[in-house]
C-alpha atoms as a PDB file:
ATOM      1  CA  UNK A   1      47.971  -7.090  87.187  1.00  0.00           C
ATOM      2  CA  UNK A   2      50.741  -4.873  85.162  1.00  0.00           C
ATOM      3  CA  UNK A   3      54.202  -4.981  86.106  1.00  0.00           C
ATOM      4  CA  UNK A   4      56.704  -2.363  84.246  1.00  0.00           C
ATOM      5  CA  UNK A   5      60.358  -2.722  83.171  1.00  0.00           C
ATOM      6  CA  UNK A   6      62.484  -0.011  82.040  1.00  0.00           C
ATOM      7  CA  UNK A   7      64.453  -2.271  80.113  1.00  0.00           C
ATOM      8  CA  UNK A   8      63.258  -4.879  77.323  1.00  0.00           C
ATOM      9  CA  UNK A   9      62.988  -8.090  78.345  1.00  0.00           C
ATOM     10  CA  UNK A  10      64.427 -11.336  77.004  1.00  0.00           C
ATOM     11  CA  UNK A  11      60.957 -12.587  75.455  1.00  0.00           C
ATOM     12  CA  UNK A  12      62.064 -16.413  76.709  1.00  0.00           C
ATOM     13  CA  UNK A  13      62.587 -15.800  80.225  1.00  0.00           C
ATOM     14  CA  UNK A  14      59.176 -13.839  80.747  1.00  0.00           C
ATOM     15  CA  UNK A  15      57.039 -17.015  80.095  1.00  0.00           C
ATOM     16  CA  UNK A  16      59.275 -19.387  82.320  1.00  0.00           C
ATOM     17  CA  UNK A  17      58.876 -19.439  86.123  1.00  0.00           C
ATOM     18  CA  UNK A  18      60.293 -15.850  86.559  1.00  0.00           C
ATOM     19  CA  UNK A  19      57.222 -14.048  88.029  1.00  0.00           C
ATOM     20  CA  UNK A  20      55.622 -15.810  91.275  1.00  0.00           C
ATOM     21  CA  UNK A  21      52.726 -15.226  92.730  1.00  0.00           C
ATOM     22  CA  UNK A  22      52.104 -16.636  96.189  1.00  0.00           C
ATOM     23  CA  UNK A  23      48.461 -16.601  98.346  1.00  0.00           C
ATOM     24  CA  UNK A  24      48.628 -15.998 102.179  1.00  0.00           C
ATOM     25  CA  UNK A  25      49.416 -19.712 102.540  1.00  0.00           C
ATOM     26  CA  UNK A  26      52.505 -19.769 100.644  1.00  0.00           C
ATOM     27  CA  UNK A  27      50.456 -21.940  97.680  1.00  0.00           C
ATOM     28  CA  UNK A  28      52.026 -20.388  94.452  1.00  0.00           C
ATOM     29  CA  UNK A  29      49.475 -19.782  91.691  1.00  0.00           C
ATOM     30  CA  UNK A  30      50.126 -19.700  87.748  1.00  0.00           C
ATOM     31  CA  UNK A  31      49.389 -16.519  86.395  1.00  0.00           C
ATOM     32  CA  UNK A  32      48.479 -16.109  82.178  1.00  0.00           C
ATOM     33  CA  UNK A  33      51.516 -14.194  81.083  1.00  0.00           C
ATOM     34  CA  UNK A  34      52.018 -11.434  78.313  1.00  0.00           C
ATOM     35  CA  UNK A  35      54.615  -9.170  77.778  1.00  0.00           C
ATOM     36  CA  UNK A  36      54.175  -6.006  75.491  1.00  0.00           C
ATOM     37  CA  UNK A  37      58.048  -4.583  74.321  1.00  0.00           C
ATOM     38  CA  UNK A  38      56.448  -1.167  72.965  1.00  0.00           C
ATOM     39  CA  UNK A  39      55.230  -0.873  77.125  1.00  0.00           C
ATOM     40  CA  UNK A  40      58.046  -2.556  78.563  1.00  0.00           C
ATOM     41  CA  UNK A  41      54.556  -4.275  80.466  1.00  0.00           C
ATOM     42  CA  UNK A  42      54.428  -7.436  81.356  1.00  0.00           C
ATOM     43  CA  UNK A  43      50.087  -8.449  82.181  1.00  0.00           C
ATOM     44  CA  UNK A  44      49.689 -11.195  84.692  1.00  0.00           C
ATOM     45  CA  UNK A  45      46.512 -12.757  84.354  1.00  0.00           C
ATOM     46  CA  UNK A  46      43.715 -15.168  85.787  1.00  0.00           C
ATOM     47  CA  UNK A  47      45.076 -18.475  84.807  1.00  0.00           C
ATOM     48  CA  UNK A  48      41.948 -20.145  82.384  1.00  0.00           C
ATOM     49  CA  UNK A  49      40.604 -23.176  84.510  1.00  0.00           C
ATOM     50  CA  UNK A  50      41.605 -22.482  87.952  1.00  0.00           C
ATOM     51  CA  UNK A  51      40.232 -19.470  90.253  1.00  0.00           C
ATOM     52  CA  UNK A  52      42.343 -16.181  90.945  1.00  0.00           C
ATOM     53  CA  UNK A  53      43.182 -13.150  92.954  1.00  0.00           C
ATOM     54  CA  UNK A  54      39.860 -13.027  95.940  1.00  0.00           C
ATOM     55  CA  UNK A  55      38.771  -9.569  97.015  1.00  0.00           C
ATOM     56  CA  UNK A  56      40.319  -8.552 100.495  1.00  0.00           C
ATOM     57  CA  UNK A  57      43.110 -11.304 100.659  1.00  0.00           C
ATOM     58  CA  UNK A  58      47.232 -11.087 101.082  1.00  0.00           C
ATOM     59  CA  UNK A  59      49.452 -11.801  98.202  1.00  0.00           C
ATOM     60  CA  UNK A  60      53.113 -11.479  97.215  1.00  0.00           C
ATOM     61  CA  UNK A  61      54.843 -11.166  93.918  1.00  0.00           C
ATOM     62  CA  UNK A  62      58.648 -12.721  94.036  1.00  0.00           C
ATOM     63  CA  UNK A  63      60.882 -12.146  91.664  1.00  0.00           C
ATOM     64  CA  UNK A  64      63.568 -14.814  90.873  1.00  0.00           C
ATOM     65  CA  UNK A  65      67.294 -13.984  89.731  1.00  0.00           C
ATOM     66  CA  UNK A  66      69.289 -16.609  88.053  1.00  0.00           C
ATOM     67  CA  UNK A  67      72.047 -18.527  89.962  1.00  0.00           C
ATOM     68  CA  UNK A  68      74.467 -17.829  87.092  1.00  0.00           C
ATOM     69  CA  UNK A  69      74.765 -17.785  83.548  1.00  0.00           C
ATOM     70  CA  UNK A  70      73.857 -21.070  82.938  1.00  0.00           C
ATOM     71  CA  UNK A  71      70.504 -20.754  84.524  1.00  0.00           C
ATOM     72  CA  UNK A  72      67.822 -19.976  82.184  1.00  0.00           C
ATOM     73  CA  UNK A  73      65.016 -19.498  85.523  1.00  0.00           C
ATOM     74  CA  UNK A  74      64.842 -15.666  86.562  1.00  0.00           C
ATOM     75  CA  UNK A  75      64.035 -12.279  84.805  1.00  0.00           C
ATOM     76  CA  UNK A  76      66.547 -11.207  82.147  1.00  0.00           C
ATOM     77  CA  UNK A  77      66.911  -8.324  80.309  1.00  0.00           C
ATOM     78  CA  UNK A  78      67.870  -8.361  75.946  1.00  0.00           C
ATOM     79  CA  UNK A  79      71.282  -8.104  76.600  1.00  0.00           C
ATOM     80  CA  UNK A  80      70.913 -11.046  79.312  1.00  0.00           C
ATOM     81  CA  UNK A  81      71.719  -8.844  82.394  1.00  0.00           C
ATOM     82  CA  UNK A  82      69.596  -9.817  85.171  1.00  0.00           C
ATOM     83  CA  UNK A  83      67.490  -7.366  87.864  1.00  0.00           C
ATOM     84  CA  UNK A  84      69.588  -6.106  90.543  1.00  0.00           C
ATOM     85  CA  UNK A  85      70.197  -8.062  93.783  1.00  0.00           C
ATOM     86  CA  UNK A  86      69.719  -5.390  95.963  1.00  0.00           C
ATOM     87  CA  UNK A  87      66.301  -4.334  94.550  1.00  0.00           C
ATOM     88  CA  UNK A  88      63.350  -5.089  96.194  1.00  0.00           C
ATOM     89  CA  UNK A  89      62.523  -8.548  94.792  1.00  0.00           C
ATOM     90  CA  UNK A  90      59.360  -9.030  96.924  1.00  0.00           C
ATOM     91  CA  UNK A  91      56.205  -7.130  96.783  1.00  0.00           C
ATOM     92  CA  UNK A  92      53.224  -7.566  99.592  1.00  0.00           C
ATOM     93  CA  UNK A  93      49.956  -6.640  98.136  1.00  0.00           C
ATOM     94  CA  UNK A  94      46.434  -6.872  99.286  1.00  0.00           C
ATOM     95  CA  UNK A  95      43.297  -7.319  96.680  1.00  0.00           C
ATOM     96  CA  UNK A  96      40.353  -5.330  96.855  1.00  0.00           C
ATOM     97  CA  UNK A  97      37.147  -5.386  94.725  1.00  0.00           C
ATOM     98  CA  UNK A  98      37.206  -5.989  91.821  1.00  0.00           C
ATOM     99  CA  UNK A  99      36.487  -2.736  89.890  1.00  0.00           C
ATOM    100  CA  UNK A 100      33.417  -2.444  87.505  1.00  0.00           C
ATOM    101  CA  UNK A 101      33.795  -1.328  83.568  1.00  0.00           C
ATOM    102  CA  UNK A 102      37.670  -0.949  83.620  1.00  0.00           C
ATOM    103  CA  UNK A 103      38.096  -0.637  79.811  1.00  0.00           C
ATOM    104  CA  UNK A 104      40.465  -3.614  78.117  1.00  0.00           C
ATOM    105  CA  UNK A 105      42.361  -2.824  75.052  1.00  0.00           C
ATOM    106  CA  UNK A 106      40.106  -2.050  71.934  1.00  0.00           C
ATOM    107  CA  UNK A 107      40.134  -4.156  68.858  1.00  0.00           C
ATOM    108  CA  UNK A 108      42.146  -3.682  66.580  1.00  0.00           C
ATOM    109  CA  UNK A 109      41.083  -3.549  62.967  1.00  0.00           C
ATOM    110  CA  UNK A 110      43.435  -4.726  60.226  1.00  0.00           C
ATOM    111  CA  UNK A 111      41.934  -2.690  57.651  1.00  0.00           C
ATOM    112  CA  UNK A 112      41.801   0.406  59.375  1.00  0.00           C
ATOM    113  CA  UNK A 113      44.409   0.578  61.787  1.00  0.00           C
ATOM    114  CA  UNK A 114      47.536  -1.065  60.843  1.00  0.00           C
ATOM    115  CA  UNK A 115      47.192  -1.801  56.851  1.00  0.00           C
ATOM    116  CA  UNK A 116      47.513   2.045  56.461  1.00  0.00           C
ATOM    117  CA  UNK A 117      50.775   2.111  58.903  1.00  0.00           C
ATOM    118  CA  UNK A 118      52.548   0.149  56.261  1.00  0.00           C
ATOM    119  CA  UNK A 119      51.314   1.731  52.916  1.00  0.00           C
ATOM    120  CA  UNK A 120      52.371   4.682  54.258  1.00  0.00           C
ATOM    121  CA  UNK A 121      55.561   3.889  56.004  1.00  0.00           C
ATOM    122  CA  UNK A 122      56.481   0.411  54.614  1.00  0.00           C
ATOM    123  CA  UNK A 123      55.828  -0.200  51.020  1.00  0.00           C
ATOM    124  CA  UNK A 124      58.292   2.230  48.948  1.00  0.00           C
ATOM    125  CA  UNK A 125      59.149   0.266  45.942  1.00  0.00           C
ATOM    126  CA  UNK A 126      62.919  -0.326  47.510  1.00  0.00           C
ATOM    127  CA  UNK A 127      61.345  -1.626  50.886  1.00  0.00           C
ATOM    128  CA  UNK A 128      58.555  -3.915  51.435  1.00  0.00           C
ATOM    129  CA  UNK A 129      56.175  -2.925  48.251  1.00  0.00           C
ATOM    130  CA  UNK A 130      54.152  -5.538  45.996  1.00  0.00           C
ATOM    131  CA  UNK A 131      57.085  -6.907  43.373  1.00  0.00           C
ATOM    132  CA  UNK A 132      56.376  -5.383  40.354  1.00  0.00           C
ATOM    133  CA  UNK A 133      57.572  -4.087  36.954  1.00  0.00           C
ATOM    134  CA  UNK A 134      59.869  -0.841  37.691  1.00  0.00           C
ATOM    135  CA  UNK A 135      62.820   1.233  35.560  1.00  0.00           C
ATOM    136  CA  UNK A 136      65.628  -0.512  35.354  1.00  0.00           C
ATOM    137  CA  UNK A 137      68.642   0.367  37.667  1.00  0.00           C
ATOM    138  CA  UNK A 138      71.377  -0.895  39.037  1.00  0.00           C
ATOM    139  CA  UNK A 139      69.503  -2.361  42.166  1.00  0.00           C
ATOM    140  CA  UNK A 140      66.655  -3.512  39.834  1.00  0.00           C
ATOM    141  CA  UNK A 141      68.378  -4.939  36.613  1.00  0.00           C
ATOM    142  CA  UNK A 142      65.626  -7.016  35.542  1.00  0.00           C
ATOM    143  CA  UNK A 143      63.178  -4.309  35.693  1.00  0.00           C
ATOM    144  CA  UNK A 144      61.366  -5.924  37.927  1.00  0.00           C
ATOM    145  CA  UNK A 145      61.113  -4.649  41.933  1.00  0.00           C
ATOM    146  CA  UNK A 146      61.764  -6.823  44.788  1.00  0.00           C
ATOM    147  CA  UNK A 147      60.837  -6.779  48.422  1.00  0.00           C
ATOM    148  CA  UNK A 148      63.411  -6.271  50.775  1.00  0.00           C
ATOM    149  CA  UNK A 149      63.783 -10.182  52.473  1.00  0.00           C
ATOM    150  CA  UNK A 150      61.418 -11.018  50.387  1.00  0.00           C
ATOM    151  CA  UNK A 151      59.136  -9.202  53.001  1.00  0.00           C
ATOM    152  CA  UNK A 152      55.673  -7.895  51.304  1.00  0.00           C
ATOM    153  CA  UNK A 153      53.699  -4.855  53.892  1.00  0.00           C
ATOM    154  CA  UNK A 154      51.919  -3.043  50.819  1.00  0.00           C
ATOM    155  CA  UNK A 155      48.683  -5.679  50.600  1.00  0.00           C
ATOM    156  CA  UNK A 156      46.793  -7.602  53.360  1.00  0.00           C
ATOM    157  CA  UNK A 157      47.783 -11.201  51.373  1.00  0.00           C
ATOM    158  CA  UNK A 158      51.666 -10.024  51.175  1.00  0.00           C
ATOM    159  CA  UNK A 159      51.757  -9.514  55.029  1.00  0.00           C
ATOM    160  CA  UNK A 160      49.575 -13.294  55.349  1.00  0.00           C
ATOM    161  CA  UNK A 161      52.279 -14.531  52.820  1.00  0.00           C
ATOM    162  CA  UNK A 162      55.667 -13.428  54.123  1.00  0.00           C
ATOM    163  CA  UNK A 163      55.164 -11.938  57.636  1.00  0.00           C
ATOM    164  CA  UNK A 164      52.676 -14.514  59.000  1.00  0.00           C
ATOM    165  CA  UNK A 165      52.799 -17.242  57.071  1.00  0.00           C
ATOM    166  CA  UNK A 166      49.974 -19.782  55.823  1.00  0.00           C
ATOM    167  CA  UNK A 167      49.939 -22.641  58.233  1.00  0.00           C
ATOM    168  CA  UNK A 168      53.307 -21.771  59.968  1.00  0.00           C
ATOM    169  CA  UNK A 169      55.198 -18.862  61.259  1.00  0.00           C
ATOM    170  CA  UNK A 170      57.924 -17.622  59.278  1.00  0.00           C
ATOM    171  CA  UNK A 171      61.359 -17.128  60.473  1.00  0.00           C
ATOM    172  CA  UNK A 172      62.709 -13.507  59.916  1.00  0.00           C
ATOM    173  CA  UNK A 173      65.612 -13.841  58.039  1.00  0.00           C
ATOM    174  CA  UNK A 174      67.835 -11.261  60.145  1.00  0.00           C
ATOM    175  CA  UNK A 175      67.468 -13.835  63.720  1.00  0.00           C
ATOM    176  CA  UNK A 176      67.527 -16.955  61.324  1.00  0.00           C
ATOM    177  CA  UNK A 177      71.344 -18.903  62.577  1.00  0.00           C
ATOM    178  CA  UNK A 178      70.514 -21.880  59.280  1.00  0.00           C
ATOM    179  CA  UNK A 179      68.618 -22.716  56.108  1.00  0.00           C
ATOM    180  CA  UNK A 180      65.461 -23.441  58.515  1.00  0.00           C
ATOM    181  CA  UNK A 181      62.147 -21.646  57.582  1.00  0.00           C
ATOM    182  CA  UNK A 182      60.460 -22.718  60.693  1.00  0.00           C
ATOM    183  CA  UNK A 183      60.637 -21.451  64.456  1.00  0.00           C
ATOM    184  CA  UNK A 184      62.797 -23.828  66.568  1.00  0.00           C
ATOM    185  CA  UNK A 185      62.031 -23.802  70.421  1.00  0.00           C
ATOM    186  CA  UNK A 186      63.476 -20.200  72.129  1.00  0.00           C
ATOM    187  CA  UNK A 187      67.091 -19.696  71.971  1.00  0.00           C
ATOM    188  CA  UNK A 188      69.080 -18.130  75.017  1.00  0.00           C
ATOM    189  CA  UNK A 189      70.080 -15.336  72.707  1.00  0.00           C
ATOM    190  CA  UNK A 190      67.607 -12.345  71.876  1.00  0.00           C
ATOM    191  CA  UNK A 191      65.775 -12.837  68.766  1.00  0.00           C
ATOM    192  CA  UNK A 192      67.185 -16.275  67.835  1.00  0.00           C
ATOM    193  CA  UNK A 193      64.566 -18.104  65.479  1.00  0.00           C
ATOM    194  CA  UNK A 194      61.980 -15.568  66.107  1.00  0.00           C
ATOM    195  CA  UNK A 195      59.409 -15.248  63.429  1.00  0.00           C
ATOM    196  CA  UNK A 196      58.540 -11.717  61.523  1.00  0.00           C
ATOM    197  CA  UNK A 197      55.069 -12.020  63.552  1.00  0.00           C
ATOM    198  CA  UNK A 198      53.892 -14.398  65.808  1.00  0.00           C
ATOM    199  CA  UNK A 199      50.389 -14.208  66.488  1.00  0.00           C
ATOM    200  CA  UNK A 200      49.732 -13.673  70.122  1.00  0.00           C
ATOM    201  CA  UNK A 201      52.843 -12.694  70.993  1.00  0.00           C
ATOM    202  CA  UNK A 202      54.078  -9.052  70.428  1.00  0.00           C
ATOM    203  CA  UNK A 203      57.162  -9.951  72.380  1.00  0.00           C
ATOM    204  CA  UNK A 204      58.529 -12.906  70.056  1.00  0.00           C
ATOM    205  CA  UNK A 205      57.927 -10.799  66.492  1.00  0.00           C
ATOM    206  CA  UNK A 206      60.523  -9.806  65.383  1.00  0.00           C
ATOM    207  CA  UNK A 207      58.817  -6.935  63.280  1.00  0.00           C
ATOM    208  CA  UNK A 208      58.157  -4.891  66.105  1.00  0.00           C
ATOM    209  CA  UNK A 209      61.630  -4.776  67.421  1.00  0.00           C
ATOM    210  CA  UNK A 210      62.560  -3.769  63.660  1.00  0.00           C
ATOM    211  CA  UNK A 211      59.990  -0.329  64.342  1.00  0.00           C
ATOM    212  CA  UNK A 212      61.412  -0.334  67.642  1.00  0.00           C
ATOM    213  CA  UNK A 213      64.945   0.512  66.275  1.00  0.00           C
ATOM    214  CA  UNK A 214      63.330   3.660  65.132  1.00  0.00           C
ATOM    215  CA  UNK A 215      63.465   6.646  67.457  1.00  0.00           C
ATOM    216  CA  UNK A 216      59.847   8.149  67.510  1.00  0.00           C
ATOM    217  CA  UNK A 217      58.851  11.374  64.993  1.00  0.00           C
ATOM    218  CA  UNK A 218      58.987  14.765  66.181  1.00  0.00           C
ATOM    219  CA  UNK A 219      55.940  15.796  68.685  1.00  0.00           C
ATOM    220  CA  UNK A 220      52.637  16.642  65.929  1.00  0.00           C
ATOM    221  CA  UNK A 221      53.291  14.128  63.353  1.00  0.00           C
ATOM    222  CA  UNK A 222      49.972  13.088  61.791  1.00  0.00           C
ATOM    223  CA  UNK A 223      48.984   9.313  62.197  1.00  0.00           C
ATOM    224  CA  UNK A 224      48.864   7.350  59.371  1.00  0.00           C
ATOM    225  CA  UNK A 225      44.926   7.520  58.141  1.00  0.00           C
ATOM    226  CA  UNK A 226      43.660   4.979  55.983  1.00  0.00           C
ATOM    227  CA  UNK A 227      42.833   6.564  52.568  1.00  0.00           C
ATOM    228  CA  UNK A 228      39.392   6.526  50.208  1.00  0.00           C
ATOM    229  CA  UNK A 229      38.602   5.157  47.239  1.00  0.00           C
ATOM    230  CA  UNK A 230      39.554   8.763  45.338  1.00  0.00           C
ATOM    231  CA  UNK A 231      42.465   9.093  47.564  1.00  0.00           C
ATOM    232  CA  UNK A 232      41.564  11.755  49.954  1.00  0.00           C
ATOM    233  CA  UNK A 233      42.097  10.745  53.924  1.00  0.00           C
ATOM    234  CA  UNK A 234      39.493   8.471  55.340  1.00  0.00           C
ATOM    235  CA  UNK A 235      38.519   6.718  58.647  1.00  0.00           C
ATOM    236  CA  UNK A 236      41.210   7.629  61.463  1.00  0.00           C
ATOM    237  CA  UNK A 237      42.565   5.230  63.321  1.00  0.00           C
ATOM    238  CA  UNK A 238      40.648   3.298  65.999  1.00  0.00           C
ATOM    239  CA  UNK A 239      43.169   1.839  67.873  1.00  0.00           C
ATOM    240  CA  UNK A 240      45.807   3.056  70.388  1.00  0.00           C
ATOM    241  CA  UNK A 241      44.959   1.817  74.097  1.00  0.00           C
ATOM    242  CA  UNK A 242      47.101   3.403  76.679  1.00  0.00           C
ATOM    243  CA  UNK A 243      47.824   1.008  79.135  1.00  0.00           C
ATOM    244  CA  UNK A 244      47.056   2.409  82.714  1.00  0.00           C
ATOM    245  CA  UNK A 245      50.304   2.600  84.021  1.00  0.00           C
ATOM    246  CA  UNK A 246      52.950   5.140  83.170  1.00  0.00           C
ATOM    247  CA  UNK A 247      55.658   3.866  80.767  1.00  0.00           C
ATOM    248  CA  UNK A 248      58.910   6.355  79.223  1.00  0.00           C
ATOM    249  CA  UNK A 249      59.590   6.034  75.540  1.00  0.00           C
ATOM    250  CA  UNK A 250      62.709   3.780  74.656  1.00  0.00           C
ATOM    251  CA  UNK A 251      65.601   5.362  75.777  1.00  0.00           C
ATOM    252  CA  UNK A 252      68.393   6.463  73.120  1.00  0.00           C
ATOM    253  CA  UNK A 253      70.238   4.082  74.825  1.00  0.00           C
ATOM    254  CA  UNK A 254      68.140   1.211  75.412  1.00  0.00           C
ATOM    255  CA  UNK A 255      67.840   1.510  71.403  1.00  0.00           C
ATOM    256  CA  UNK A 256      71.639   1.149  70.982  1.00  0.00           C
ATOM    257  CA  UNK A 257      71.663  -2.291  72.939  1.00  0.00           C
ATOM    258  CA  UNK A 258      68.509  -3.479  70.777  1.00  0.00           C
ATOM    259  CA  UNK A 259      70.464  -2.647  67.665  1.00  0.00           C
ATOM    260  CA  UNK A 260      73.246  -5.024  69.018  1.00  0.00           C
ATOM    261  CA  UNK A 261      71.305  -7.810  68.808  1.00  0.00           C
ATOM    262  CA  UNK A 262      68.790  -6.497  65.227  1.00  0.00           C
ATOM    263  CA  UNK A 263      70.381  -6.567  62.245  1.00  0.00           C
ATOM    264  CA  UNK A 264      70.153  -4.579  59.434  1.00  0.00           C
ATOM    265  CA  UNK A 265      68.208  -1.491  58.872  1.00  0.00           C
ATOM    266  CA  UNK A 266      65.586  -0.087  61.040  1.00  0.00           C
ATOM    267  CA  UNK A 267      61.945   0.625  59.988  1.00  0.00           C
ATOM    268  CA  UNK A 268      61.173   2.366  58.513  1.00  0.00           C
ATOM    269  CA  UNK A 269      64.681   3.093  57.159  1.00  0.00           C
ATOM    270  CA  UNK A 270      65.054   6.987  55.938  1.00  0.00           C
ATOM    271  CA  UNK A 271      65.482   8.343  52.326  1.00  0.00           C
ATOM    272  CA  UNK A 272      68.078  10.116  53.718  1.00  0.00           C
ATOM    273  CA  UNK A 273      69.850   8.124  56.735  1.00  0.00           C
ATOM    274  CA  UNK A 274      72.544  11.344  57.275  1.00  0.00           C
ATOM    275  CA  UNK A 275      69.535  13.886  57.693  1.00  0.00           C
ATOM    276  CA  UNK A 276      68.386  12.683  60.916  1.00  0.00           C
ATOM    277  CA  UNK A 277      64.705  13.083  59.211  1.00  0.00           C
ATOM    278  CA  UNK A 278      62.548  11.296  61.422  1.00  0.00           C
ATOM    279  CA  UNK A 279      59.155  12.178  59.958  1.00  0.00           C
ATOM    280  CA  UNK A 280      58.372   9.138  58.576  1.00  0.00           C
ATOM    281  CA  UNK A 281      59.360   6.869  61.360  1.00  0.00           C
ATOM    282  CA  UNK A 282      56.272   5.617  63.460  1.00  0.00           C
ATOM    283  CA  UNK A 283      54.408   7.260  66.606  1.00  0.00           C
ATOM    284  CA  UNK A 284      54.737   5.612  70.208  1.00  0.00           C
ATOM    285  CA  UNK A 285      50.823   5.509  68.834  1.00  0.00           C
ATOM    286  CA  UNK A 286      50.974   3.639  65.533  1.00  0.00           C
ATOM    287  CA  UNK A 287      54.075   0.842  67.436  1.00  0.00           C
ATOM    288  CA  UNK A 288      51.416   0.376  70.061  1.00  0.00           C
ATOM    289  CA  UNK A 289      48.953  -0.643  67.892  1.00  0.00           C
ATOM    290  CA  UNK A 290      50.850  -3.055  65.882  1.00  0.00           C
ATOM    291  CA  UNK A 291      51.757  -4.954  68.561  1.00  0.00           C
ATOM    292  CA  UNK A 292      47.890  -5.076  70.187  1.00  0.00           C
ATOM    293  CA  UNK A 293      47.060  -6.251  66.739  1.00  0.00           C
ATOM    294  CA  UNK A 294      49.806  -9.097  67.219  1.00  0.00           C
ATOM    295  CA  UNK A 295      48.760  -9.732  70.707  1.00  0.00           C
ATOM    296  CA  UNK A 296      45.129 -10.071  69.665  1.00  0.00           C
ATOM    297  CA  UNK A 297      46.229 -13.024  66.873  1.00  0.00           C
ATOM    298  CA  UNK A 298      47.796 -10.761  64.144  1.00  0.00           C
ATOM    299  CA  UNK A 299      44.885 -11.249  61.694  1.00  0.00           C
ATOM    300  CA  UNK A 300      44.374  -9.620  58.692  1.00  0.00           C
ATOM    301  CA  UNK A 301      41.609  -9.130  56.192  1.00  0.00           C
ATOM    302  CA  UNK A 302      40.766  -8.610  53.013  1.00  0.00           C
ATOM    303  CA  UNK A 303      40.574  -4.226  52.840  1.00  0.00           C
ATOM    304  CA  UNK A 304      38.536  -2.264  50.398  1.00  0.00           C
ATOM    305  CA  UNK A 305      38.815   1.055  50.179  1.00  0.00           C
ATOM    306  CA  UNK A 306      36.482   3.359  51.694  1.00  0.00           C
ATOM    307  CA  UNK A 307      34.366   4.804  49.527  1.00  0.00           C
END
């Protein structure tokens, strides 16, 4: 069951009792909940040891809106504004067969289908490259390159090392409010203590929201292919499941109120911020299938190149 938001959702109030499902005798049942921010979609799901929806029975989804500001129950959006109160807050629904072969979101490959999203968008030497020997400059006095926060895209064990962690989630710097490295429990804030990616959840990784700052490429832009062993363009991307419901790109301003909360530079950030180049930000596409990759557990592998 999909359920779509035109606004992005406070990650921490999607999980908690916000979304209610009731049978036709009132006896509420607990739904598996994810929430994709690329989508605005939140995926209610047959719980994993107790049964779910029947074919040909009455159902009702209730929303719940908090009492007050103080109440962390109820549906609320980044900015903590919650849904209207004169919406419709109650939705009748009756179940019917369950359809045969409905396609699930593909897997998606590390190697193939979001390694070559950040060699090609990620890993300039001033961004999120392997540290390495580089002319000296003002911003590299040493000679030496550095990662932006320490953040490492270009190779599959930089993004295990700094964006995922070995044994732990790491805390993105940018949401981070002390000297801890490790996740504390959600805050009431957007993007307090949220790691850079948390595996099997697209909507507490911070990374995403970072690509999210980014308005999308003009119409045409090429996906990012990964590239053979000589260089020339190899195997094109695999992923990019459509959800099947209708969603609208992030609004302009929707953006704006993201940015409130997401420090720092967007990402990709431009060569040229005052051009308004947007050719090497991400497609809707390439976004979408980051954050299936983090839904599916975020795990990478060792990637040779194709020969």
């Amino acid at each position: 069951m999909l359920l779509a938001f035109d606004r992005l959702l406070l990650p921490s109030t999607v999980v908690r009792q916000s979304i209610y499902i009731f049978d036709g005798f009132n006896v509420a049942l607990s739904p598996t909940v994810q929430y994709d921010p690329v989508t605005r979609v939140v995926t209610l799901g047959s719980p994993r040891q107790s049964e779910w929806l029947k074919p040909g029975q009455p159902y009702k989804i209730v929303f719940t809106i908090p009492s007050g500001n103080e109440d962390n129950n109820g549906l609320r959006a980044i900015d903590r504004a919650t849904l209207d109160p004169a919406s419709e807050r109650v939705i009748g629904f009756f179940t019917d067969s369950a359809p045969t072969g409905t396609p699930g979101p593909p897997r998606v490959d590390f190697c193939t289908d979001v390694l070559p999203i950040f060699q090609q968008h990620c890993s300039a030497g001033q961004c999120h490259g392997e540290p390495g020997p580089t002319t000296p400059s003002s911003r590299f006095p040493d000679g030496q390159s550095h990662p932006a926060a320490g953040l490492v895209l270009e190779t599959p064990g930089g993004v295990l090392s700094t964006a995922i962690g070995i044994g732990t989630r790491r805390v993105a710097i940018g949401s981070n409010t002390g000297p801890r490295t490790l996740p504390q429990s959600p805050g009431r804030m957007f993007g307090l203590d949220m790691p850079i990616v948390d595996p099997g959840s697209a909507a507490n990784s911070w990374l995403l929201y970072k690509l999210l700052l980014a308005p999308p490429p003009p119409p045409g832009t090429p996906p990012s292919v990964r590239r053979k062993c000589d260089g020339s363009p190899g195997t094109p991307p695999q992923g990019g499941y459509q959800p099947p419901v209708s969603y609208a790109v992030l609004s302009d301003a929707e953006r704006a109120r993201l940015a409130d909360f997401i420090p720092g530079n967007r990402m990709p950030y431009p060569p040229d911020p005052a051009s308004g180049d947007r050719r090497e930000n991400l497609t809707v596409g390439e976004v979408q299938r980051i954050s299936t990759w983090i839904a599916q557990g975020a795990v990478t592998n060792e990637c040779a190149c194709e020969p």
